[in-house]
N, C-alpha and C. Protein backbone atom coordinates (compact mmCIF):
# COMPACT_ATOMS: atom_id res chain seq x y z
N UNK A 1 -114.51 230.84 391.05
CA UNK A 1 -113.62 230.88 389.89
C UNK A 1 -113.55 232.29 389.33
N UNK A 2 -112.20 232.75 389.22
CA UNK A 2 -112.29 234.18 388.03
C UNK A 2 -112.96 233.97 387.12
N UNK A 3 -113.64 235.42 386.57
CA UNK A 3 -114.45 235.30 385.83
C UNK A 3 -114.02 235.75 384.78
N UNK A 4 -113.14 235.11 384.24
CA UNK A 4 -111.61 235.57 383.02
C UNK A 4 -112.51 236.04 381.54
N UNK A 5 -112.45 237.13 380.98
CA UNK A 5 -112.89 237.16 379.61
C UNK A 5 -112.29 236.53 378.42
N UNK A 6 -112.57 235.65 377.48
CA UNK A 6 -111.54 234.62 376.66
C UNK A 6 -112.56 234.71 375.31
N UNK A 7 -111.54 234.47 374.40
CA UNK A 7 -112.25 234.13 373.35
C UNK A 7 -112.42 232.48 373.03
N UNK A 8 -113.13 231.96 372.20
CA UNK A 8 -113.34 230.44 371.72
C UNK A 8 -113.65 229.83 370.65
N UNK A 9 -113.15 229.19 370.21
CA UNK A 9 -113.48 228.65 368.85
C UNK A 9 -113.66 227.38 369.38
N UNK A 10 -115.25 227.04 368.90
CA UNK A 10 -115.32 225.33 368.87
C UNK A 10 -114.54 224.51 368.13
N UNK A 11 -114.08 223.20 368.54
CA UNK A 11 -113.68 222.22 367.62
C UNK A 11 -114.55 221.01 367.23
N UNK A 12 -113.85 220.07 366.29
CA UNK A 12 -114.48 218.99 366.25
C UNK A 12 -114.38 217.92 367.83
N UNK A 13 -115.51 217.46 368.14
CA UNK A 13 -115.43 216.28 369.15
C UNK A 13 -114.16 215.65 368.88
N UNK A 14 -113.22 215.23 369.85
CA UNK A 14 -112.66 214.69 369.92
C UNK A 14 -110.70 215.12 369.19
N UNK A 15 -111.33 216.33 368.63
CA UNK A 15 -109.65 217.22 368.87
C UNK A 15 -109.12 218.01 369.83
N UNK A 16 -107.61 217.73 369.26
CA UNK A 16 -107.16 218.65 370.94
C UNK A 16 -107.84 220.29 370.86
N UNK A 17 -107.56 220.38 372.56
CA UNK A 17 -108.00 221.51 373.36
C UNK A 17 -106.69 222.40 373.32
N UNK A 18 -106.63 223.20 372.98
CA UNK A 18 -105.49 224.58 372.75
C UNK A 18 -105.79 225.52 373.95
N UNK A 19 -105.54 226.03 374.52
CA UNK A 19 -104.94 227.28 375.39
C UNK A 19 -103.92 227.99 375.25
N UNK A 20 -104.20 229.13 374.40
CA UNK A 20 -103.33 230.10 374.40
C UNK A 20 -103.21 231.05 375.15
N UNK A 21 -101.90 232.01 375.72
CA UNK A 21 -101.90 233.09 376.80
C UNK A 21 -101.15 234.21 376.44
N UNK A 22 -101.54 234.97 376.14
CA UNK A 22 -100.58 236.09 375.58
C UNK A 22 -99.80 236.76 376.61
N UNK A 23 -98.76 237.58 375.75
CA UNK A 23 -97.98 238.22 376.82
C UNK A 23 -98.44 239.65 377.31
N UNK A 24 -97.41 240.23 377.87
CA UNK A 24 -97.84 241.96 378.32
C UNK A 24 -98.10 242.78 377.45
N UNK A 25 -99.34 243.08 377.54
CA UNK A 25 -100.00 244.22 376.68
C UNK A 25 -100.94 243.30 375.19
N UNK A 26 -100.67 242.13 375.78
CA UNK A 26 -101.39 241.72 374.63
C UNK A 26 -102.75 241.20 374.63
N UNK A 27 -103.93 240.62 373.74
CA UNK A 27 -104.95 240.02 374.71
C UNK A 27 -105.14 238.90 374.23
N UNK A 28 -106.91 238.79 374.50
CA UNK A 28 -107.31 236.93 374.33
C UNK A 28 -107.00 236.91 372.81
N UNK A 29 -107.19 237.19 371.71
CA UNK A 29 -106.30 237.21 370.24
C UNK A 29 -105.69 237.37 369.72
N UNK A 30 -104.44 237.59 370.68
CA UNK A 30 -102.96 237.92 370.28
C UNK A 30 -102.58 236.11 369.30
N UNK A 31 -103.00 235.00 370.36
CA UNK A 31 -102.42 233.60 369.59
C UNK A 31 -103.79 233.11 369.30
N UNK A 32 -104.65 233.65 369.05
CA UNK A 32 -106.14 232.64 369.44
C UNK A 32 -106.52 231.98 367.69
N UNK A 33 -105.85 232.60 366.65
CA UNK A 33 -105.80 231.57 365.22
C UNK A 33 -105.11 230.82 365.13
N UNK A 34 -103.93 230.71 365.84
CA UNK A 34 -102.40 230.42 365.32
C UNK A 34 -102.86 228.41 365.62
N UNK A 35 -103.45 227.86 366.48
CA UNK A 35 -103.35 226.70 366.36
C UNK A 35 -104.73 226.16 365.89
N UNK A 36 -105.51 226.94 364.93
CA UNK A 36 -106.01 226.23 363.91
C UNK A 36 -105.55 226.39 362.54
N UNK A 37 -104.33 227.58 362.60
CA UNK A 37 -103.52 227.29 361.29
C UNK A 37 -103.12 225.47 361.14
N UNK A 38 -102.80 224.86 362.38
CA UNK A 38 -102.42 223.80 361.80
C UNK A 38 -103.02 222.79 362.45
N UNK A 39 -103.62 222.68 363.38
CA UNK A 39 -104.68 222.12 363.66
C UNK A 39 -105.97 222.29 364.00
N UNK A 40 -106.69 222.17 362.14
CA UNK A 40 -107.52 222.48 361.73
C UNK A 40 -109.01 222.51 362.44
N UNK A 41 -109.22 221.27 363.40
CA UNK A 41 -110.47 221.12 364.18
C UNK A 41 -110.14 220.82 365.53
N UNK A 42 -109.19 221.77 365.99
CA UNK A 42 -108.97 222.03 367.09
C UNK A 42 -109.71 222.81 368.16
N UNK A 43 -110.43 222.95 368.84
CA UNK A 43 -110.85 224.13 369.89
C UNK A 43 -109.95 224.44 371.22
N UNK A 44 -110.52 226.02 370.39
CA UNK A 44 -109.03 227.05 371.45
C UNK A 44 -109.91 228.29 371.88
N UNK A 45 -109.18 228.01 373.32
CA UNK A 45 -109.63 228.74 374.21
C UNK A 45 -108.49 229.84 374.73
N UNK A 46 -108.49 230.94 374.58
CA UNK A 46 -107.66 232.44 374.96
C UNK A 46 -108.30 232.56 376.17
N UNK A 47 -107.93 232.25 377.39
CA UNK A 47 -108.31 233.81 378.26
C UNK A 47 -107.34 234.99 378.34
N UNK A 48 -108.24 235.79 379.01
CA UNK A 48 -107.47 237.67 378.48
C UNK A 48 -106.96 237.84 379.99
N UNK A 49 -105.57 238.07 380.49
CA UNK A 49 -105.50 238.45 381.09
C UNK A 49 -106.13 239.69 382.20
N UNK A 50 -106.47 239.89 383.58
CA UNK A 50 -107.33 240.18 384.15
C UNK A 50 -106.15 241.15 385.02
N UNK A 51 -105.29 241.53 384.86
CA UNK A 51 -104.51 242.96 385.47
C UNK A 51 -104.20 243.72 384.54
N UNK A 52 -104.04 245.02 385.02
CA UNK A 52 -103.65 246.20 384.15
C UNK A 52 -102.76 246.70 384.25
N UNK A 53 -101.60 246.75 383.63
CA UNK A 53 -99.93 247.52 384.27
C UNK A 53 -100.20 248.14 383.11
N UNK A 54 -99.97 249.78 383.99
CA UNK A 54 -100.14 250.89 383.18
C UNK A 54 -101.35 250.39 381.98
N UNK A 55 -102.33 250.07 381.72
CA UNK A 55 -103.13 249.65 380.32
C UNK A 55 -102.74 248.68 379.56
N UNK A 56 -101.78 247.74 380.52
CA UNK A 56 -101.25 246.92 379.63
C UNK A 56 -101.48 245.37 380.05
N UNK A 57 -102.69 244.74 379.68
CA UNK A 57 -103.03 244.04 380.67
C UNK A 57 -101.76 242.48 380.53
N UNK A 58 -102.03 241.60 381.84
CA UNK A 58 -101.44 240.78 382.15
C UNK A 58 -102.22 239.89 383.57
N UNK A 59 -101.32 238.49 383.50
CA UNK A 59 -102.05 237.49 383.85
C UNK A 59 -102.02 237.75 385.87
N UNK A 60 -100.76 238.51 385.84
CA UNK A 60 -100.27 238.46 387.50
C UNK A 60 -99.61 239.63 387.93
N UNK A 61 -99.25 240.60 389.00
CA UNK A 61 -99.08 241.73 389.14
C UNK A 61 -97.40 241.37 389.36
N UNK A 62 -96.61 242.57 388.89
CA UNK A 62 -95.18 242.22 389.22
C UNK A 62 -94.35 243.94 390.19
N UNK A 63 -93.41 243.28 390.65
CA UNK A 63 -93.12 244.81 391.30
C UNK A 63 -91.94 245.70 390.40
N UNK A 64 -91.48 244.60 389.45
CA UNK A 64 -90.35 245.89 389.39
C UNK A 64 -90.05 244.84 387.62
N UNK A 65 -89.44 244.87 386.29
CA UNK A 65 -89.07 244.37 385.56
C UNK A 65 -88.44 242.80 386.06
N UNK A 66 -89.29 241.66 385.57
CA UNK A 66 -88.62 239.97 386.26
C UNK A 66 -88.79 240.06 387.84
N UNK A 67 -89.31 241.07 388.95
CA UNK A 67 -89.88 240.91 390.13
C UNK A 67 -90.96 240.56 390.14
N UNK A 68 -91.72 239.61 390.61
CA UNK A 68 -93.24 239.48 391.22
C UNK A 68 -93.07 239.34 392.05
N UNK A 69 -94.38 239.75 392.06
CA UNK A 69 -95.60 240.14 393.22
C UNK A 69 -96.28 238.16 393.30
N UNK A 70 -95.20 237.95 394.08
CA UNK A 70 -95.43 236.45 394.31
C UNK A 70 -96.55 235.89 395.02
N UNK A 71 -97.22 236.94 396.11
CA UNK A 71 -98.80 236.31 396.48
C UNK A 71 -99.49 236.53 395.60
N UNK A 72 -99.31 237.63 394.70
CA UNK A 72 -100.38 237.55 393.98
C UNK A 72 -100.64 236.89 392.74
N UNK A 73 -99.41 236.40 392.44
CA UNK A 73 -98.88 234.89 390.92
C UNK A 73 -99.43 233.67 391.67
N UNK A 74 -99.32 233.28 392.96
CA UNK A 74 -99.84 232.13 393.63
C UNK A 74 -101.65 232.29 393.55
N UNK A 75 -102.00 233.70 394.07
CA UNK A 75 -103.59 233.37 393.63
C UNK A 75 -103.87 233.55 392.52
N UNK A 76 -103.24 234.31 391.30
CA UNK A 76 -103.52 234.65 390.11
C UNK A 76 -103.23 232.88 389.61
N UNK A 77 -102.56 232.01 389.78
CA UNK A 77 -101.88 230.71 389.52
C UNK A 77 -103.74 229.81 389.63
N UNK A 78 -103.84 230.07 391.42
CA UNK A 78 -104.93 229.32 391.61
C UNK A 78 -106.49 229.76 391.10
N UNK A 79 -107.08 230.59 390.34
CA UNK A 79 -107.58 231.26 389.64
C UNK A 79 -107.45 230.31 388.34
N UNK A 80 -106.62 230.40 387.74
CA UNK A 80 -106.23 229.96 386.21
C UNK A 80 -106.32 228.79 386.17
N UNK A 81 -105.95 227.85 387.33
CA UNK A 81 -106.01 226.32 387.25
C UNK A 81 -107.56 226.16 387.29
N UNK A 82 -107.69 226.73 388.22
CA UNK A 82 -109.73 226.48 388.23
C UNK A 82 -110.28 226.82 387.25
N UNK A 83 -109.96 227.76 386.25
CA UNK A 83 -110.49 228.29 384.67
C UNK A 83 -109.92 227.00 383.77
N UNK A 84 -108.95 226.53 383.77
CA UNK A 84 -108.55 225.54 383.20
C UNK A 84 -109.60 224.47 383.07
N UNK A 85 -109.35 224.03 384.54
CA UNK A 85 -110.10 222.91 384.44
C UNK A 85 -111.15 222.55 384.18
N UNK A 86 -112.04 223.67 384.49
CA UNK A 86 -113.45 223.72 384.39
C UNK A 86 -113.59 223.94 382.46
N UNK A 87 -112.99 224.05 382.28
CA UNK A 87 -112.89 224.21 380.52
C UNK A 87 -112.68 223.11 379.86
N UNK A 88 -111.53 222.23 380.54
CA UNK A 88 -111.13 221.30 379.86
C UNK A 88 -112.06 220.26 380.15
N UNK A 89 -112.95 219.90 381.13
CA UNK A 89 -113.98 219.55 382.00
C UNK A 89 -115.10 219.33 380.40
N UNK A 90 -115.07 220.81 380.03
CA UNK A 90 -116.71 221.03 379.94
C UNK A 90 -116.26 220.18 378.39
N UNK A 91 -114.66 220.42 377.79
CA UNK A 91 -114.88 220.73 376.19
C UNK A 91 -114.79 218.38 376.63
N UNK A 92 -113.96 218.06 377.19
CA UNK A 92 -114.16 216.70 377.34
C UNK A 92 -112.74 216.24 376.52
N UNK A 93 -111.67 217.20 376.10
CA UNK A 93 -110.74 216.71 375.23
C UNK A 93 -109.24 215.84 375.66
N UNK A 94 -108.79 214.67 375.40
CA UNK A 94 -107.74 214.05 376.00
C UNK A 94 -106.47 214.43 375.53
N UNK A 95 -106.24 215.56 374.13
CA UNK A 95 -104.95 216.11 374.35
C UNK A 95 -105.30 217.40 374.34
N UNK A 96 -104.45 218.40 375.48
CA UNK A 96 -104.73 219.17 375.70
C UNK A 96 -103.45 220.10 375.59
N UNK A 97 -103.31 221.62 375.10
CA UNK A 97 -102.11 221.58 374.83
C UNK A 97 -102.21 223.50 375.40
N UNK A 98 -100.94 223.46 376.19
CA UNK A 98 -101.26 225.26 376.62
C UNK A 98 -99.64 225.90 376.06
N UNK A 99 -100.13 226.94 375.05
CA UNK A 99 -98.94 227.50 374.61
C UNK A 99 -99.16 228.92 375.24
N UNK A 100 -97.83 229.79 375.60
CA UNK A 100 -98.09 231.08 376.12
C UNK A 100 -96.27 231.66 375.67
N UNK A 101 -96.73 232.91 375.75
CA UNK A 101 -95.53 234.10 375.58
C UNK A 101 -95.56 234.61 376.37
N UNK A 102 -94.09 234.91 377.21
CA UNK A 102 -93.67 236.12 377.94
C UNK A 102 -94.65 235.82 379.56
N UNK A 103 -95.19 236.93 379.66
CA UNK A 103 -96.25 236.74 381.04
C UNK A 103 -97.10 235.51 380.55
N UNK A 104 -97.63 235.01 379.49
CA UNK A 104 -98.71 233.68 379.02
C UNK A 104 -97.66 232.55 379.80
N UNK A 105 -96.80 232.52 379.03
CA UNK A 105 -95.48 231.42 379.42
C UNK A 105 -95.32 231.35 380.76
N UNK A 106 -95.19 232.66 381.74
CA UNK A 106 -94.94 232.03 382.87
C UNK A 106 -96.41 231.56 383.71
N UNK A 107 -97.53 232.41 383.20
CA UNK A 107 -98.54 231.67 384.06
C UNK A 107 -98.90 230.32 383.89
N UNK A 108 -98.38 229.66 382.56
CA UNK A 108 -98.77 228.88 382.08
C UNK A 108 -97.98 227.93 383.14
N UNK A 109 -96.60 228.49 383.02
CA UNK A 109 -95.61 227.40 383.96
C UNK A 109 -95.91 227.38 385.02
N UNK A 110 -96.66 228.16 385.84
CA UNK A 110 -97.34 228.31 387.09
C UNK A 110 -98.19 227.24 387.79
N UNK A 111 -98.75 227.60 386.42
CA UNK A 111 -100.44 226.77 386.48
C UNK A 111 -99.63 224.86 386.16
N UNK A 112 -98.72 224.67 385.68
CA UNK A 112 -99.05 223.04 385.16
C UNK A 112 -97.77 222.61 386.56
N UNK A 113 -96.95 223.58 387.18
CA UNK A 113 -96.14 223.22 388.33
C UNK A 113 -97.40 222.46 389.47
N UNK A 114 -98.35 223.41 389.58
CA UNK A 114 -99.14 222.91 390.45
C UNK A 114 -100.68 221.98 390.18
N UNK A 115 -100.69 222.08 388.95
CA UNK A 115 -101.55 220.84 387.92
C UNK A 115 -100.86 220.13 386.89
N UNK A 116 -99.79 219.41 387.09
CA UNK A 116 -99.56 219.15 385.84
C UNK A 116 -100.60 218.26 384.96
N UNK A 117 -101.48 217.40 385.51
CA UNK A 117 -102.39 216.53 384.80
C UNK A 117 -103.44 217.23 383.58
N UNK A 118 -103.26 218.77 384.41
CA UNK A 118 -104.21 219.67 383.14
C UNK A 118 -103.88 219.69 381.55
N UNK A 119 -102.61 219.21 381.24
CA UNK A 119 -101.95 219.51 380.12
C UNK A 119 -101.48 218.12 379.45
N UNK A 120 -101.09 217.81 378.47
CA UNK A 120 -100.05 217.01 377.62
C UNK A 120 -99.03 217.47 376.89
N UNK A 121 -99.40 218.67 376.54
CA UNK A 121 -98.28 219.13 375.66
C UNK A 121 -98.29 220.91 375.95
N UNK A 122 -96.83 221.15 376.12
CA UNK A 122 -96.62 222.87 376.76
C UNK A 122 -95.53 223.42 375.48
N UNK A 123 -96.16 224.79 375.35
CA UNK A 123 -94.86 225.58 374.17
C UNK A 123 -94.66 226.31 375.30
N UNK A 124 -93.50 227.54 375.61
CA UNK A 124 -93.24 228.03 376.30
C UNK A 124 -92.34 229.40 375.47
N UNK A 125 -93.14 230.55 374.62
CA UNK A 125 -92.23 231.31 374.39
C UNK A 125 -91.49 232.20 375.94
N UNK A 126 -90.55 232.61 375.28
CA UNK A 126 -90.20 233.90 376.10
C UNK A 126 -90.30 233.05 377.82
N UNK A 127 -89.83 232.41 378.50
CA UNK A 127 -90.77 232.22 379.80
C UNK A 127 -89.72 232.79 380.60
N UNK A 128 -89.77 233.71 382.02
CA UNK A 128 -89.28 234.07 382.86
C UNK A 128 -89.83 233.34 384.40
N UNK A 129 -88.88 232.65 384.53
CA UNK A 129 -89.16 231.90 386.09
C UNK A 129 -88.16 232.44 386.95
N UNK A 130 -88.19 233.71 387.95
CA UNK A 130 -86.98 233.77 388.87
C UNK A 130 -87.19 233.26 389.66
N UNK A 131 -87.68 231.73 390.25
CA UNK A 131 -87.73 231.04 391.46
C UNK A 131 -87.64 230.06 391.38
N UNK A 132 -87.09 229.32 392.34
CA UNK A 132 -86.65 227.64 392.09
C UNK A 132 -87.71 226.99 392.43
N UNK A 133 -88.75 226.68 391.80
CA UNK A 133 -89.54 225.47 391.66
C UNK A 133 -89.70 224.34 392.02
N UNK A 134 -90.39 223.82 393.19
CA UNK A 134 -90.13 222.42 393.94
C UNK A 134 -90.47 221.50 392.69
N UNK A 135 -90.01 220.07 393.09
CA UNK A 135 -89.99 218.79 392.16
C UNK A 135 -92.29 219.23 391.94
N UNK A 136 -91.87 219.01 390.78
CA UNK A 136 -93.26 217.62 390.36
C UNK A 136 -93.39 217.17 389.27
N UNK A 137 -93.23 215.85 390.12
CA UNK A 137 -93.20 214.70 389.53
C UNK A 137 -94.40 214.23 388.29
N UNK A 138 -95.02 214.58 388.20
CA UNK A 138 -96.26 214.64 387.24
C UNK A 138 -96.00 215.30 386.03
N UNK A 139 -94.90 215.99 385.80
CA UNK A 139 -94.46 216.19 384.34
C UNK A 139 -93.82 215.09 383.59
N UNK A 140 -93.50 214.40 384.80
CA UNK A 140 -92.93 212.83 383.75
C UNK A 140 -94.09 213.00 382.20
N UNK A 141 -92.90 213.09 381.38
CA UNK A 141 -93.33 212.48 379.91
C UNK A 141 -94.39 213.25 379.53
N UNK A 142 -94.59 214.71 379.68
CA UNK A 142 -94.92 215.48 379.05
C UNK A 142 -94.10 216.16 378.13
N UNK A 143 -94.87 216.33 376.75
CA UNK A 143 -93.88 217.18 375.37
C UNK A 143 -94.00 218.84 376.29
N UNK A 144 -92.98 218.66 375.57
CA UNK A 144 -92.42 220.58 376.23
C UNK A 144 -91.90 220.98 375.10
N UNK A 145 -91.61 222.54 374.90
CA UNK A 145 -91.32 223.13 373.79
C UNK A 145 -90.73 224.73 374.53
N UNK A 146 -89.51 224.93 374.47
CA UNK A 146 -89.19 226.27 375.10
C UNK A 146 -88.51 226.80 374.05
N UNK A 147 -89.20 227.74 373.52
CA UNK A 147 -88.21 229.10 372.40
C UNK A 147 -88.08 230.30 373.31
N UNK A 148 -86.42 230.69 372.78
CA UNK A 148 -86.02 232.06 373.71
C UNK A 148 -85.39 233.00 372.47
N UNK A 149 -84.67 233.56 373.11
CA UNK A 149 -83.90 234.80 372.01
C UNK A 149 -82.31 234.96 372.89
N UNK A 150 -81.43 234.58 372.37
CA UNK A 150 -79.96 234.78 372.83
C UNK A 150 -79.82 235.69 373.88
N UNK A 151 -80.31 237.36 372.90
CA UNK A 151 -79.76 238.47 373.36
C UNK A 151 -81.48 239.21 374.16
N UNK A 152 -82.20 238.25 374.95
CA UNK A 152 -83.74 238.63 375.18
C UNK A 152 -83.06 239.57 376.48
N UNK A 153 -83.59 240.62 376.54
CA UNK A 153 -82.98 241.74 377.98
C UNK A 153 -84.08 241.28 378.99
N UNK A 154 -85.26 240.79 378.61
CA UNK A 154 -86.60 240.83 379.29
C UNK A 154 -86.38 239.27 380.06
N UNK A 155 -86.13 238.43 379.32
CA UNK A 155 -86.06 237.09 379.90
C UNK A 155 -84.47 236.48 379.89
N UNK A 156 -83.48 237.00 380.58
CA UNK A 156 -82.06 236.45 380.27
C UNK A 156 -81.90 234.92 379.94
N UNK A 157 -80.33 234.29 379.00
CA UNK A 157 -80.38 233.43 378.85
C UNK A 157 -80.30 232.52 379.74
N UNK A 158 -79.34 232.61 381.18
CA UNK A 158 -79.19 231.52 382.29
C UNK A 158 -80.10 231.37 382.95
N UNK A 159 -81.31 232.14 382.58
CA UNK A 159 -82.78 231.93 383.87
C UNK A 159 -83.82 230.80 382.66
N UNK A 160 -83.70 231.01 381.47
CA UNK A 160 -83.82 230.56 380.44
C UNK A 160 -83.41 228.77 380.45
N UNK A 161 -82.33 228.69 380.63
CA UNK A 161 -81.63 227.46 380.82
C UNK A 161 -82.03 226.61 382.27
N UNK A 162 -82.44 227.51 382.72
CA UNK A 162 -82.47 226.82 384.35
C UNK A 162 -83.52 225.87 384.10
N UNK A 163 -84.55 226.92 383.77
CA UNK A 163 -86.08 226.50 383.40
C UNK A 163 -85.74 225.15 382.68
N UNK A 164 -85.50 225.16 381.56
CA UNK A 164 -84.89 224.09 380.98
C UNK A 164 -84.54 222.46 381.59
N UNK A 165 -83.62 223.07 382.66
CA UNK A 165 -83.19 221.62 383.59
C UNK A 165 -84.09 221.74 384.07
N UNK A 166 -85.01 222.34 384.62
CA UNK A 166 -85.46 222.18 385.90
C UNK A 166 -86.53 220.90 385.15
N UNK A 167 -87.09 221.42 384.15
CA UNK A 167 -88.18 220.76 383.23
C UNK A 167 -87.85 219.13 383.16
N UNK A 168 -86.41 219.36 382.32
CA UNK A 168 -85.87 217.74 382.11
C UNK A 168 -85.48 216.83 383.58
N UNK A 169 -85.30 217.56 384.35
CA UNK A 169 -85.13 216.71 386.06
C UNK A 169 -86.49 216.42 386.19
N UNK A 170 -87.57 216.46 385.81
CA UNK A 170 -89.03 216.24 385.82
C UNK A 170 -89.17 215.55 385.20
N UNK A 171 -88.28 215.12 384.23
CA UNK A 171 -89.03 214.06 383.11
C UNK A 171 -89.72 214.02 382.28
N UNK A 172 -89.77 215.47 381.79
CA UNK A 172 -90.35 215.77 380.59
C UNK A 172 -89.84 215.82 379.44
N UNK A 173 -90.42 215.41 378.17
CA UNK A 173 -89.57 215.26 376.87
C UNK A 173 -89.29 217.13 376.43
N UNK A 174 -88.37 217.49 376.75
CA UNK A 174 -87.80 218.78 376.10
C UNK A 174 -86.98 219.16 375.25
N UNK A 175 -87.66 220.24 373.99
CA UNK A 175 -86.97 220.41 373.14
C UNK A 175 -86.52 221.80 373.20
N UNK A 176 -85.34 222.86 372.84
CA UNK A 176 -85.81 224.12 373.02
C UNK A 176 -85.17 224.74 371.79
N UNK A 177 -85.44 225.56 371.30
CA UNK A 177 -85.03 226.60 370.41
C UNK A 177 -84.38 227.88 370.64
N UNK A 178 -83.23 228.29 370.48
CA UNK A 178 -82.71 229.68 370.58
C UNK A 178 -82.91 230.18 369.21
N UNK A 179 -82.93 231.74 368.98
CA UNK A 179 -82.55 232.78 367.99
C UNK A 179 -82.04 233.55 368.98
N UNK A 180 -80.92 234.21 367.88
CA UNK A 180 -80.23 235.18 367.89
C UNK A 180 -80.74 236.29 368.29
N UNK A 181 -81.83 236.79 368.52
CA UNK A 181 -82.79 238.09 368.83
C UNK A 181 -83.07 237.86 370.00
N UNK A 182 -84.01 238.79 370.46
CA UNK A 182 -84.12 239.25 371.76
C UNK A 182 -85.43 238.53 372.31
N UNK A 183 -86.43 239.48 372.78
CA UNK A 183 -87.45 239.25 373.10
C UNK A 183 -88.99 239.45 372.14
N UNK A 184 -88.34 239.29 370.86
CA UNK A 184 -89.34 239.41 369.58
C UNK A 184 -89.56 237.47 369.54
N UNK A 185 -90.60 237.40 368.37
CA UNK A 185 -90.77 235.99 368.03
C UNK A 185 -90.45 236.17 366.81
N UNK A 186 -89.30 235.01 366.44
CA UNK A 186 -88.65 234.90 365.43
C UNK A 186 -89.55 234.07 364.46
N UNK A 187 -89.40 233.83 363.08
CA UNK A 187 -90.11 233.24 362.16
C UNK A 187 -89.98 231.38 362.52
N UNK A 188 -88.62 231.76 363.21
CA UNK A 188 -87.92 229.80 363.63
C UNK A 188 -89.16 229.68 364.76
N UNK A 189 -89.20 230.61 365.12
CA UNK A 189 -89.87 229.93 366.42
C UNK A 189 -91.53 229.40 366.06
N UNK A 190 -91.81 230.56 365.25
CA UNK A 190 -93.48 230.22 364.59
C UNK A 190 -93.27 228.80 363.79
N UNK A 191 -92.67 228.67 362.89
CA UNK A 191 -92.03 227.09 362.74
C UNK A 191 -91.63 226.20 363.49
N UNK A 192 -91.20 226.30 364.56
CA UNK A 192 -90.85 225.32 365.82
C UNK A 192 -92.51 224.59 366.43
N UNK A 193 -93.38 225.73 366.38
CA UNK A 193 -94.46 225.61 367.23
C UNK A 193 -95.34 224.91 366.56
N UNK A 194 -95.28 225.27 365.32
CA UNK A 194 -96.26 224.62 364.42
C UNK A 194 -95.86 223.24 364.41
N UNK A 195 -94.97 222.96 363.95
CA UNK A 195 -94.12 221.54 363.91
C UNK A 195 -94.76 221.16 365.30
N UNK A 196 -94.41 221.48 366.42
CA UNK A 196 -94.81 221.09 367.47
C UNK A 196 -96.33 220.66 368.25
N UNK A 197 -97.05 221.60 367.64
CA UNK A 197 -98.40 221.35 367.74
C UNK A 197 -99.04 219.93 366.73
N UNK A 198 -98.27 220.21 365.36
CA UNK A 198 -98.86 219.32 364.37
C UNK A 198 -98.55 217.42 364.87
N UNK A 199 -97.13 217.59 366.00
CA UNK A 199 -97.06 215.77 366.22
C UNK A 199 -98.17 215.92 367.07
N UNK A 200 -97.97 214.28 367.25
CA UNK A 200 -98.81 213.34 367.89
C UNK A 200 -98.45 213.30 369.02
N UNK A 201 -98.57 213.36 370.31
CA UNK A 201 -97.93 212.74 371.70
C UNK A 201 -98.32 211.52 371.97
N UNK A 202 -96.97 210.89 372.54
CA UNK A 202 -97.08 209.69 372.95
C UNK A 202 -98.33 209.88 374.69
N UNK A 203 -99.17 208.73 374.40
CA UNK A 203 -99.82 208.54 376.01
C UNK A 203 -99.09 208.72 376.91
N UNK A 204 -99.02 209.08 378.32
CA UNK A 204 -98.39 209.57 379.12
C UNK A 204 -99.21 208.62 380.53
């Protein structure tokens, strides 16, 4: 297993498990308060991305702006699922919820394409997927949550949308949010998430 550096906050027995993933250049405490703002006895786990572009660390190596370095997102992918699990393993929690931005967002989408059972509930800021994604079926009736930005240069809107279908042809309950802005996080969206974190999910 990578030996990922993360930060952690215990929760109470028996609240959800949070995973947050920050984006480029950011680290394990870029989101690592944000979901005990509203769920209070929650335990959340940050890992810190483990590459360095230019000093700017991140979850997976890419070649060019929205190019990856696709062998290395597939082992950086299989890496993260094994950190996952072994976490979610140890904390013992039955809702489990992974929110990420930008590079967080897509490893995140990485990681639950090829586990979806790791998760119940996904936020997805910012997410950039340029590849068509085989079916799985194991997102049936997972909560999803995708916020973007209209005018984002970093994550365009039709790659944005794809993601989108691709999600709901899976059978996942999806909601998504646009603003008018780019590739910033809008105040709607910090409100979207919270709202989002604070329901309940239906059993799955």
């Amino acid at each position: 297993m990578t030996d990922y550096a993360f930060a952690e906050t215990g929760g109470v027995p028996g609240a959800p498990l949070v995973f947050t993933f920050h984006g480029t250049g950011g680290d394990e405490h870029q989101f690592h308060d944000f979901p005990r703002q509203v769920l209070k006895d929650a335990h959340v786990i940050s890992p810190r991305g483990d590459i360095s572009e230019h000093g700017a660390l991140r979850y997976f190596r890419r070649k060019a702006e929205g190019v990856y370095d696709m062998d290395d997102l597939w082992a950086r992918t299989a890496a993260m699922t094994e950190f996952v699990e072994a976490a979610k393993a140890r904390v013992g929690a039955q809702r489990v919820v992974g929110m990420g931005y930008s590079n967080g967002a897509n490893i995140l989408a990485a990681v639950v394409m090829r586990a979806p059972h790791l998760f119940t509930d996904l936020a997805f800021l910012h997410p950039l997927i340029p590849w068509d994604p085989a079916p799985q079926p194991g997102l049936q009736g997972a909560r999803v949550l995708i916020t973007a930005g209209e005018r984002d240069p970093i994550c365009p809107a039709p790659l944005t949308r794809s993601f989108e279908s691709w999600m709901v042809a899976q059978g996942a309950e999806v909601d998504t949010l646009w603003h008018p802005g780019g590739h910033e996080i809008a105040q709607s969206e910090a409100l979207a998430l919270a709202d989002f974190l604070a329901q309940t999910p239906k059993a799955r």
